[in-house]
PDB file of N, CA and C in Angstrom:
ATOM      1  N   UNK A   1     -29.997   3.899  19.094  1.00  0.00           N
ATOM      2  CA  UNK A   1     -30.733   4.175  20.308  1.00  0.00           C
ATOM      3  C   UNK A   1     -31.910   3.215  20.406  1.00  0.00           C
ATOM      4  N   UNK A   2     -31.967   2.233  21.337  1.00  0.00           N
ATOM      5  CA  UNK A   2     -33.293   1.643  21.808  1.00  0.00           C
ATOM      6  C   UNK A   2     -34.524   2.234  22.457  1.00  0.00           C
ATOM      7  N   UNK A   3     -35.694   2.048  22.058  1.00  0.00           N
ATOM      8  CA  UNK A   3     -36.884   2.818  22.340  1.00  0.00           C
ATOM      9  C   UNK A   3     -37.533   1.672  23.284  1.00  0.00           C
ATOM     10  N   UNK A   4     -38.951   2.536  24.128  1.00  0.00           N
ATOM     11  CA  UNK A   4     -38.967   1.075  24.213  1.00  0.00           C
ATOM     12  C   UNK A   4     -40.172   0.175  23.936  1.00  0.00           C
ATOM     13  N   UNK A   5     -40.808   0.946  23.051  1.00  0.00           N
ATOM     14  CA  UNK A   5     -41.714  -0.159  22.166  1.00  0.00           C
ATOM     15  C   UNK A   5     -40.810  -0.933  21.481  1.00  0.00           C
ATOM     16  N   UNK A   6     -39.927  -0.725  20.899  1.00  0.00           N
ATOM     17  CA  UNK A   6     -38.605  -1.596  20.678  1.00  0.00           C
ATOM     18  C   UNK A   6     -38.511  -2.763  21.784  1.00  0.00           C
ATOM     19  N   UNK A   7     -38.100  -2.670  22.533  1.00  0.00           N
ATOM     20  CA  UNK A   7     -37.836  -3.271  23.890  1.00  0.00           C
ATOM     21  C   UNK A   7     -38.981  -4.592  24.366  1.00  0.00           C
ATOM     22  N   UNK A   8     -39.794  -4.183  23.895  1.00  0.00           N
ATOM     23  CA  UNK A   8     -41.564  -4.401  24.341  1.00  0.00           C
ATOM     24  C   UNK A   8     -41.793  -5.543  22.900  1.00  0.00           C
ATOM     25  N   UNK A   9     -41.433  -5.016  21.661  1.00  0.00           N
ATOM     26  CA  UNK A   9     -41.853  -5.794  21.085  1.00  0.00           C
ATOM     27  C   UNK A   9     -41.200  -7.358  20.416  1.00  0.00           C
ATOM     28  N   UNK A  10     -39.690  -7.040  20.712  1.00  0.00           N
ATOM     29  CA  UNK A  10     -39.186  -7.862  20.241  1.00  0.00           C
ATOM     30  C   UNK A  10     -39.192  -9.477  21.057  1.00  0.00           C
ATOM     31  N   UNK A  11     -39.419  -9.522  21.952  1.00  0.00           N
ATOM     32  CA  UNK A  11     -39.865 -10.739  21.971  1.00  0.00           C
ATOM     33  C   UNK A  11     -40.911 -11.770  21.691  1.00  0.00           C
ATOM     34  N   UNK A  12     -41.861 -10.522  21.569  1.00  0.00           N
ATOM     35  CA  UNK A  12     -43.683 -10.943  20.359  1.00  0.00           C
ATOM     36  C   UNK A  12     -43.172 -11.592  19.192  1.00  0.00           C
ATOM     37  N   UNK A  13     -41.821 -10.777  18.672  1.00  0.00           N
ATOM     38  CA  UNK A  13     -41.547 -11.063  17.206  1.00  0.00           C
ATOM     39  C   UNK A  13     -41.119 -12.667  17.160  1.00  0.00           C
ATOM     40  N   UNK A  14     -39.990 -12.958  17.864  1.00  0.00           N
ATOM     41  CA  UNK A  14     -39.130 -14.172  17.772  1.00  0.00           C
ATOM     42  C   UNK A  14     -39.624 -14.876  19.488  1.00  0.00           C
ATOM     43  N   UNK A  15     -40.228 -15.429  19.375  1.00  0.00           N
ATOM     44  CA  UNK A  15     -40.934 -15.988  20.957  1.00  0.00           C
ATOM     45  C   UNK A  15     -39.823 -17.106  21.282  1.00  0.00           C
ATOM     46  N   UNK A  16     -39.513 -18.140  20.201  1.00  0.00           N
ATOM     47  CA  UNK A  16     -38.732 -19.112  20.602  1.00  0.00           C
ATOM     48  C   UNK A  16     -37.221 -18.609  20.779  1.00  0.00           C
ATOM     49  N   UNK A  17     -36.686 -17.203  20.285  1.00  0.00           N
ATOM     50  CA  UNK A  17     -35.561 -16.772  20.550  1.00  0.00           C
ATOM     51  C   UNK A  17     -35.399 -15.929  22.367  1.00  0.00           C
ATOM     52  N   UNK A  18     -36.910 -15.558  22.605  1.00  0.00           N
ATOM     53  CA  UNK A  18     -36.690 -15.383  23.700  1.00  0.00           C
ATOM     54  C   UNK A  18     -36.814 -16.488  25.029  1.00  0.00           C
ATOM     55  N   UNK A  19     -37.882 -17.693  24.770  1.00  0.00           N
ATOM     56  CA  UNK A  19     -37.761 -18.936  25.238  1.00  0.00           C
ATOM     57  C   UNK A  19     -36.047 -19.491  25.478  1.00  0.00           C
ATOM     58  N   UNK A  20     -35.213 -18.928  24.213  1.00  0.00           N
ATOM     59  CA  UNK A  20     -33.750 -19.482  24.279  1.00  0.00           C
ATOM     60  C   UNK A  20     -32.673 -18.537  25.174  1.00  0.00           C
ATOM     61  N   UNK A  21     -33.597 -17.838  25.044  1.00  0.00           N
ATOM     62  CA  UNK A  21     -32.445 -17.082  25.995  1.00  0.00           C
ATOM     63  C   UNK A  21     -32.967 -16.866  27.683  1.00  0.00           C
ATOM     64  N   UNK A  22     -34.130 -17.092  27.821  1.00  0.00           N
ATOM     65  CA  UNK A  22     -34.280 -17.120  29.106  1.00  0.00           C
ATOM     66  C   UNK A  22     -33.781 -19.040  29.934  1.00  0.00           C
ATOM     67  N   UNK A  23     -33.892 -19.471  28.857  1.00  0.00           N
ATOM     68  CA  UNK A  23     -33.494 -21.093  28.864  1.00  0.00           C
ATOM     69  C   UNK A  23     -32.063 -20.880  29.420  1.00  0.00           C
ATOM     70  N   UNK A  24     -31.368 -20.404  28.491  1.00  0.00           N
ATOM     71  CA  UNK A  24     -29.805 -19.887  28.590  1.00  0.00           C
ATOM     72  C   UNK A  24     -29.289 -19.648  29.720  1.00  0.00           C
ATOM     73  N   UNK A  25     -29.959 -18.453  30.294  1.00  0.00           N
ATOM     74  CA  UNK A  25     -29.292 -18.026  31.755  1.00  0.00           C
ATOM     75  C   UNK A  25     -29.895 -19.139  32.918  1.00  0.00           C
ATOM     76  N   UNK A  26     -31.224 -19.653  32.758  1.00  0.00           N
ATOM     77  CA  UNK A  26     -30.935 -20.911  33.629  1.00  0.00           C
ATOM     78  C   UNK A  26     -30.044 -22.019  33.189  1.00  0.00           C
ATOM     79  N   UNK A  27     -29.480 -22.143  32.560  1.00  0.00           N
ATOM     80  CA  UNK A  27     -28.173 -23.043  32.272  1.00  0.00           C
ATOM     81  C   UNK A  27     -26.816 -22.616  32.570  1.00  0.00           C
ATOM     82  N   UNK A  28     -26.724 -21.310  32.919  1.00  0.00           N
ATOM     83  CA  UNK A  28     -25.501 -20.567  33.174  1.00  0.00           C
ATOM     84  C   UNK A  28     -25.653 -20.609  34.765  1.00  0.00           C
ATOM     85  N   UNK A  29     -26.745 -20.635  35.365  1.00  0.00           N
ATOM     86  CA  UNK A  29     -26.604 -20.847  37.040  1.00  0.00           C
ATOM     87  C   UNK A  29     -26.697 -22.040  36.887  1.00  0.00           C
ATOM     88  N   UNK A  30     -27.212 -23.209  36.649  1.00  0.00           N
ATOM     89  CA  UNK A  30     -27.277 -24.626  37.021  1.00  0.00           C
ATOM     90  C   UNK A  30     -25.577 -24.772  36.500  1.00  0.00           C
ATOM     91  N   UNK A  31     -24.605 -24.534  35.496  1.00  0.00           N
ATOM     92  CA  UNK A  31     -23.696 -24.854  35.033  1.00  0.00           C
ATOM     93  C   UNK A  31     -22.215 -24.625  35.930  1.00  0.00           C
ATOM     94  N   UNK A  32     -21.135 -25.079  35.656  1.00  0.00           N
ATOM     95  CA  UNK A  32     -19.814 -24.931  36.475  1.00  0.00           C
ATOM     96  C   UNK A  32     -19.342 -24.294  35.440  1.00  0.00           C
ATOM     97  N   UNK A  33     -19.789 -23.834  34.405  1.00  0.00           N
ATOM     98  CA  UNK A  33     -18.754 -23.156  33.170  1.00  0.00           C
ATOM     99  C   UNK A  33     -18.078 -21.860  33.517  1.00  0.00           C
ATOM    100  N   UNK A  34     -16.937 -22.022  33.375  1.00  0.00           N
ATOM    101  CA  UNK A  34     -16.132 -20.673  33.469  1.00  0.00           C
ATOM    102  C   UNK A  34     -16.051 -19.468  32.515  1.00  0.00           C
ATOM    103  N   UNK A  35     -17.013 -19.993  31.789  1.00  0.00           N
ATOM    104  CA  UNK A  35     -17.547 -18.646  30.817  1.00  0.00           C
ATOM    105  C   UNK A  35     -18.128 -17.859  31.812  1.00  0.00           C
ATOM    106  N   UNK A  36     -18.150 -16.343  31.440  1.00  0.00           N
ATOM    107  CA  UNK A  36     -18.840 -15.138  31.808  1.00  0.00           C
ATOM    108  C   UNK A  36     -20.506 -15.522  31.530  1.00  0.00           C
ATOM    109  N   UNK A  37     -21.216 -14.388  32.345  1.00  0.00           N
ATOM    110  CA  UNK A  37     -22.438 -14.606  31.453  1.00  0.00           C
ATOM    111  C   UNK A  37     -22.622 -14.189  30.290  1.00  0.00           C
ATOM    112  N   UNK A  38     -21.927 -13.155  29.661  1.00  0.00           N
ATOM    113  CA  UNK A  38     -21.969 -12.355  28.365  1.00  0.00           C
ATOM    114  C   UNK A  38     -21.440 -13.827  27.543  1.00  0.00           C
ATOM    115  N   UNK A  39     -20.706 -13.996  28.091  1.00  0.00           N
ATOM    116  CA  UNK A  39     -19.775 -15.519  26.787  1.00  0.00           C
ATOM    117  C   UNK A  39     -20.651 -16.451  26.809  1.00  0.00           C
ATOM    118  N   UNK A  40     -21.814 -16.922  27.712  1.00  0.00           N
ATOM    119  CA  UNK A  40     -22.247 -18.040  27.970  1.00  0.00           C
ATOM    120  C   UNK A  40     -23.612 -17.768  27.093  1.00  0.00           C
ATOM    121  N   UNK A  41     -24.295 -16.445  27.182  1.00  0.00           N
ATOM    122  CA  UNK A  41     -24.753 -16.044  26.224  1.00  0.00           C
ATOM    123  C   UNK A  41     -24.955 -15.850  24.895  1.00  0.00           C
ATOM    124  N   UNK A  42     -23.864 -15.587  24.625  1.00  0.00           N
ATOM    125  CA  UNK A  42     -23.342 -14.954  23.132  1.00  0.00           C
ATOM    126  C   UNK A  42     -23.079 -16.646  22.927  1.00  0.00           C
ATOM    127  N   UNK A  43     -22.794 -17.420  23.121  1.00  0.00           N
ATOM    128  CA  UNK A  43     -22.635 -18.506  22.767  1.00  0.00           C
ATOM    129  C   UNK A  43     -23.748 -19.560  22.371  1.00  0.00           C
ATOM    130  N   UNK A  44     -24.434 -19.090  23.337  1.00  0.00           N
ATOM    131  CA  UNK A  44     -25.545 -19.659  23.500  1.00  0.00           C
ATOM    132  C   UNK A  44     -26.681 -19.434  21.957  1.00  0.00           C
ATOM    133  N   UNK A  45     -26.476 -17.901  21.847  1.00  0.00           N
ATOM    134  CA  UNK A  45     -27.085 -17.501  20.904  1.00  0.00           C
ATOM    135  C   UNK A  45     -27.044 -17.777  19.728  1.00  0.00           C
ATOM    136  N   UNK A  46     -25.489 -18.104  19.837  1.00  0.00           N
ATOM    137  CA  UNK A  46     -24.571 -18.295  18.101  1.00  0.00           C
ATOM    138  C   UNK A  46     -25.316 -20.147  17.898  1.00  0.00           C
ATOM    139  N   UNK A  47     -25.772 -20.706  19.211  1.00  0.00           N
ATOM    140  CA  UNK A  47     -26.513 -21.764  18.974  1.00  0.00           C
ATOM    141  C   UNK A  47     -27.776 -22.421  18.929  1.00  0.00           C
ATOM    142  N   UNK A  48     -28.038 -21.287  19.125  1.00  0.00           N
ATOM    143  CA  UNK A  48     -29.782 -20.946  18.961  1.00  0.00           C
ATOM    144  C   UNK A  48     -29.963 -20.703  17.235  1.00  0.00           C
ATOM    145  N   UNK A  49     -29.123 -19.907  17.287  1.00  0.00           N
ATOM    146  CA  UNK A  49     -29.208 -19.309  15.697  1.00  0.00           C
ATOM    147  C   UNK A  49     -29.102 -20.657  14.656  1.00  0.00           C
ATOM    148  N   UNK A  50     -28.217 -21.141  14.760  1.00  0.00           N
ATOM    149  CA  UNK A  50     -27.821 -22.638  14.135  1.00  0.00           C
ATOM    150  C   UNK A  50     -27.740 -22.461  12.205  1.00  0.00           C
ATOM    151  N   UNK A  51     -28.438 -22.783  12.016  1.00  0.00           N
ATOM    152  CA  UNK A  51     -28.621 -22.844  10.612  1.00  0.00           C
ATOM    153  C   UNK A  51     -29.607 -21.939  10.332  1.00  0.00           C
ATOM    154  N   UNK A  52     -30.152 -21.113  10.831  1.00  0.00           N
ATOM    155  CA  UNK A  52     -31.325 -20.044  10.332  1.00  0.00           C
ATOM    156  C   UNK A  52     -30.868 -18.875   9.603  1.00  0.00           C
ATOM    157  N   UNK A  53     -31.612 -18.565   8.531  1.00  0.00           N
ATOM    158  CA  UNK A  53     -31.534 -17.681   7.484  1.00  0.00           C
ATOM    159  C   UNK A  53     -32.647 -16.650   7.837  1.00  0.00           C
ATOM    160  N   UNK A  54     -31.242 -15.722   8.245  1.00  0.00           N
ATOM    161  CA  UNK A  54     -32.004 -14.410   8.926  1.00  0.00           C
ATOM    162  C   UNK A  54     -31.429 -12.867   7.863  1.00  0.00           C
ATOM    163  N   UNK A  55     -32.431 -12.075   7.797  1.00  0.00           N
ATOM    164  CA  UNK A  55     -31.729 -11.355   6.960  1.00  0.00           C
ATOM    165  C   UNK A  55     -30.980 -10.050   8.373  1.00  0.00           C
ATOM    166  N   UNK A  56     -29.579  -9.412   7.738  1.00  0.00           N
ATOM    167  CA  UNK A  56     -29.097  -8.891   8.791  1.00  0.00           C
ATOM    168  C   UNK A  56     -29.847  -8.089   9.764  1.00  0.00           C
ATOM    169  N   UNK A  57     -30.966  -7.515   9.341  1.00  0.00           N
ATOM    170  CA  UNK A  57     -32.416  -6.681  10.223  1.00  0.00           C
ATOM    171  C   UNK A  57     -32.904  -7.549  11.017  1.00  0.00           C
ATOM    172  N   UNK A  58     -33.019  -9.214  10.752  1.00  0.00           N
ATOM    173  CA  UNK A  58     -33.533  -9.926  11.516  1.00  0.00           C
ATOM    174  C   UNK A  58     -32.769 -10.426  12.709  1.00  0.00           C
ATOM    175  N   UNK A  59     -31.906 -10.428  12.524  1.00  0.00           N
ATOM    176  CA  UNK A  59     -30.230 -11.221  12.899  1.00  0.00           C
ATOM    177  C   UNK A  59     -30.445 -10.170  14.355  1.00  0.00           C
ATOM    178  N   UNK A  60     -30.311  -8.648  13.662  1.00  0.00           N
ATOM    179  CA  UNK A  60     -30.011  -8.102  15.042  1.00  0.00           C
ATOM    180  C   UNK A  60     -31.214  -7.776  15.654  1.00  0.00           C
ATOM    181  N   UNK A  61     -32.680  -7.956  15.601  1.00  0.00           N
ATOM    182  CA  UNK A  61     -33.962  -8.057  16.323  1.00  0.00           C
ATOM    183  C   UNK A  61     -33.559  -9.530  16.994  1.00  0.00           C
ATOM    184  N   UNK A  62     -33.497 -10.106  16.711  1.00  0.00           N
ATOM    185  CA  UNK A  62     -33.368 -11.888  17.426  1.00  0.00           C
ATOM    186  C   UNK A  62     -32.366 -11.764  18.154  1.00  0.00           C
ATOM    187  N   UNK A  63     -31.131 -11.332  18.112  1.00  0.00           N
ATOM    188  CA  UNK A  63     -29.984 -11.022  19.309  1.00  0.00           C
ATOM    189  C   UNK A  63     -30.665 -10.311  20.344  1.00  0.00           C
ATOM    190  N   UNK A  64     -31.189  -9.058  19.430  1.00  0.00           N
ATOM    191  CA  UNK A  64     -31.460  -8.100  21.151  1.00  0.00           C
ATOM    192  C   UNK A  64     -33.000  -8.804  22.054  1.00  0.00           C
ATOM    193  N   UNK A  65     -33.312 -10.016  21.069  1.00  0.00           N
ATOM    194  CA  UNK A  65     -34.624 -10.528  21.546  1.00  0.00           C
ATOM    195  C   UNK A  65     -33.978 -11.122  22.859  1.00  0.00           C
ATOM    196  N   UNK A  66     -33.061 -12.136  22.607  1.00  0.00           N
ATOM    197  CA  UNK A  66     -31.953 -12.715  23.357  1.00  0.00           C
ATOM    198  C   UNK A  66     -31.368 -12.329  24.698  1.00  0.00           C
ATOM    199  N   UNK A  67     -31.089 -11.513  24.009  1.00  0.00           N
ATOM    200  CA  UNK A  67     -29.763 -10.484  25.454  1.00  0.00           C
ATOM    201  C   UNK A  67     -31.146  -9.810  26.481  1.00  0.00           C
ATOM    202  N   UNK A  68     -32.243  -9.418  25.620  1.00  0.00           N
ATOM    203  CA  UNK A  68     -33.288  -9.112  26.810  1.00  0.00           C
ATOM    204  C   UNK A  68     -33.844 -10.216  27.392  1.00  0.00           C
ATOM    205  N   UNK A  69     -34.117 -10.913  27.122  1.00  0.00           N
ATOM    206  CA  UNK A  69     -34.407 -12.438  27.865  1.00  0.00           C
ATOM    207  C   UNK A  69     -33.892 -12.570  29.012  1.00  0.00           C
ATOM    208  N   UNK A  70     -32.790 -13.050  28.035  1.00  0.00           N
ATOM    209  CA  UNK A  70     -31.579 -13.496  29.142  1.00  0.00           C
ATOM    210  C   UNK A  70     -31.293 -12.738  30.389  1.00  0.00           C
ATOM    211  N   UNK A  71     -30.957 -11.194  30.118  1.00  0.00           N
ATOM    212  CA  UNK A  71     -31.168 -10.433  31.286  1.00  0.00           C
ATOM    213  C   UNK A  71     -31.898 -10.104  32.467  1.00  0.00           C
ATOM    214  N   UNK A  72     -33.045 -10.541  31.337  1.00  0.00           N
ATOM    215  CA  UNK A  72     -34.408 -10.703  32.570  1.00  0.00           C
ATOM    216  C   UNK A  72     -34.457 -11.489  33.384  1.00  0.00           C
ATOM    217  N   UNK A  73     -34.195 -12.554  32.657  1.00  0.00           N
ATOM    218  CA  UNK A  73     -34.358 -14.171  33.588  1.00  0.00           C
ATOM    219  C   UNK A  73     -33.124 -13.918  34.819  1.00  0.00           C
ATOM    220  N   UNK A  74     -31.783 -13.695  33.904  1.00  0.00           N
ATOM    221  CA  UNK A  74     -30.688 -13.083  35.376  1.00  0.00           C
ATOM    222  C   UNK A  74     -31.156 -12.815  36.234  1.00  0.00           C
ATOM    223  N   UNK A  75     -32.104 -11.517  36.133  1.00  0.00           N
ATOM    224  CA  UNK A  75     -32.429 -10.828  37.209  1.00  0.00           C
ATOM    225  C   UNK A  75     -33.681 -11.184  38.067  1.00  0.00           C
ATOM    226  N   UNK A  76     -34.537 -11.681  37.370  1.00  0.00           N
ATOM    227  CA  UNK A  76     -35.289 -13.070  37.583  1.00  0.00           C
ATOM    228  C   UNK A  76     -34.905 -13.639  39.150  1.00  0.00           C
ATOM    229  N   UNK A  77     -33.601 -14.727  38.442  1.00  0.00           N
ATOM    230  CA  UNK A  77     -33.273 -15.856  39.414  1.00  0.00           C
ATOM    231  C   UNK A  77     -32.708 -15.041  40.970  1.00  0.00           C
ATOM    232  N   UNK A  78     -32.234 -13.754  40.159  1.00  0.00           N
ATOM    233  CA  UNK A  78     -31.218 -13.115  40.983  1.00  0.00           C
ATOM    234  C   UNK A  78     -32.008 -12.759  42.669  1.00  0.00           C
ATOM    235  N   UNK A  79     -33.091 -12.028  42.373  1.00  0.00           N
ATOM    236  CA  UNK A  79     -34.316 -11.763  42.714  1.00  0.00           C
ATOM    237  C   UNK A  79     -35.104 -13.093  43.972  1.00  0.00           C
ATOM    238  N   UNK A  80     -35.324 -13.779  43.032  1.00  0.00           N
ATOM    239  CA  UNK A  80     -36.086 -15.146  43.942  1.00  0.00           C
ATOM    240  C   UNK A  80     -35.106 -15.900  44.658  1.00  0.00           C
ATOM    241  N   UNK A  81     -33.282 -15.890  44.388  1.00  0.00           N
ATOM    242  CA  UNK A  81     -32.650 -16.279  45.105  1.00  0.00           C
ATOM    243  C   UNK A  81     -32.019 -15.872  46.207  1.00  0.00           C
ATOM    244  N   UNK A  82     -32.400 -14.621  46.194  1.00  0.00           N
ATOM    245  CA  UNK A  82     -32.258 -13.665  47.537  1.00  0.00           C
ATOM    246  C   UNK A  82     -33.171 -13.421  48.286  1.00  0.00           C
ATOM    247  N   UNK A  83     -34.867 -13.644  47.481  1.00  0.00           N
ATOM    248  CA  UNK A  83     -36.050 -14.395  48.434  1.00  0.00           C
ATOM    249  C   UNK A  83     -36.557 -15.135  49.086  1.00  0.00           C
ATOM    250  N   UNK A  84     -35.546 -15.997  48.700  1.00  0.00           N
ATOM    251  CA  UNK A  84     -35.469 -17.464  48.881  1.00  0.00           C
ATOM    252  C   UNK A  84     -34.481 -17.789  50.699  1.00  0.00           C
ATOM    253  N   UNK A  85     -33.368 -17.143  49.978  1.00  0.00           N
ATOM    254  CA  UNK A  85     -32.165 -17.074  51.109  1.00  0.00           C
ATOM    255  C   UNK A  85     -32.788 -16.062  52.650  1.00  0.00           C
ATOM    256  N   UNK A  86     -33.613 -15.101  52.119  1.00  0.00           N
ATOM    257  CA  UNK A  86     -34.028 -14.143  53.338  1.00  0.00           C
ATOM    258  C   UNK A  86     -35.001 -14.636  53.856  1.00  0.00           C
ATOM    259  N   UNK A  87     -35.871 -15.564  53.266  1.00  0.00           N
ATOM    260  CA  UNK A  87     -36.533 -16.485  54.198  1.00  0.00           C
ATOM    261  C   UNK A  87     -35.962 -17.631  55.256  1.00  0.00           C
ATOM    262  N   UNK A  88     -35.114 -17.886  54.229  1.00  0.00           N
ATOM    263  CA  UNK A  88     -34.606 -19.487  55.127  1.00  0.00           C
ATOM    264  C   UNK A  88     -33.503 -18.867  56.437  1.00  0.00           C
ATOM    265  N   UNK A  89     -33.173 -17.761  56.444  1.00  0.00           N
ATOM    266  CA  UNK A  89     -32.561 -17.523  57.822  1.00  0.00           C
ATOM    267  C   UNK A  89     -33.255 -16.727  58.861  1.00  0.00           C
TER     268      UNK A  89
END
């Protein structure tokens, strides 16, 4: 179960993991990839991660640092691009 000082803190913890994942989903709208966003993600992550020695407690704080990012920023772009569009007509 996620709490949400949980929620709140994990991107304090790993800053450049959430930098990577909000990076991420603007690369998944600028991109033609026929990955999903979950795949484009999860991919993304598995390359963020790279060579880092995380112990498994850390591993899954830095994923969910990730997937909240990323989600945000989604909803983010999602947001200003429908602000964007309701202006210009």
């Amino acid at each position: 179960m996620h709490t949400y000082a949980h929620d709140c803190a994990a991107p304090f913890r790993f800053p450049s993991t959430a930098r990577a994942g909000r990076h991420a989903a603007r690369l998944w709208f600028q991109s033609d990839t026929k990955l999903t966003a979950a795949q484009f993600r999860d991919l993304s992550f598995r390359d963020h991660c790279g060579d880092r020695v995380d112990t498994p407690a850390e591993r899954k704080v830095r994923l969910h640092t990730f997937r909240l990012a990323f989600a945000e920023a989604v909803g983010n772009i999602v947001v200003e691009e429908g602000r964007f569009r309701a202006t210009a007509s």
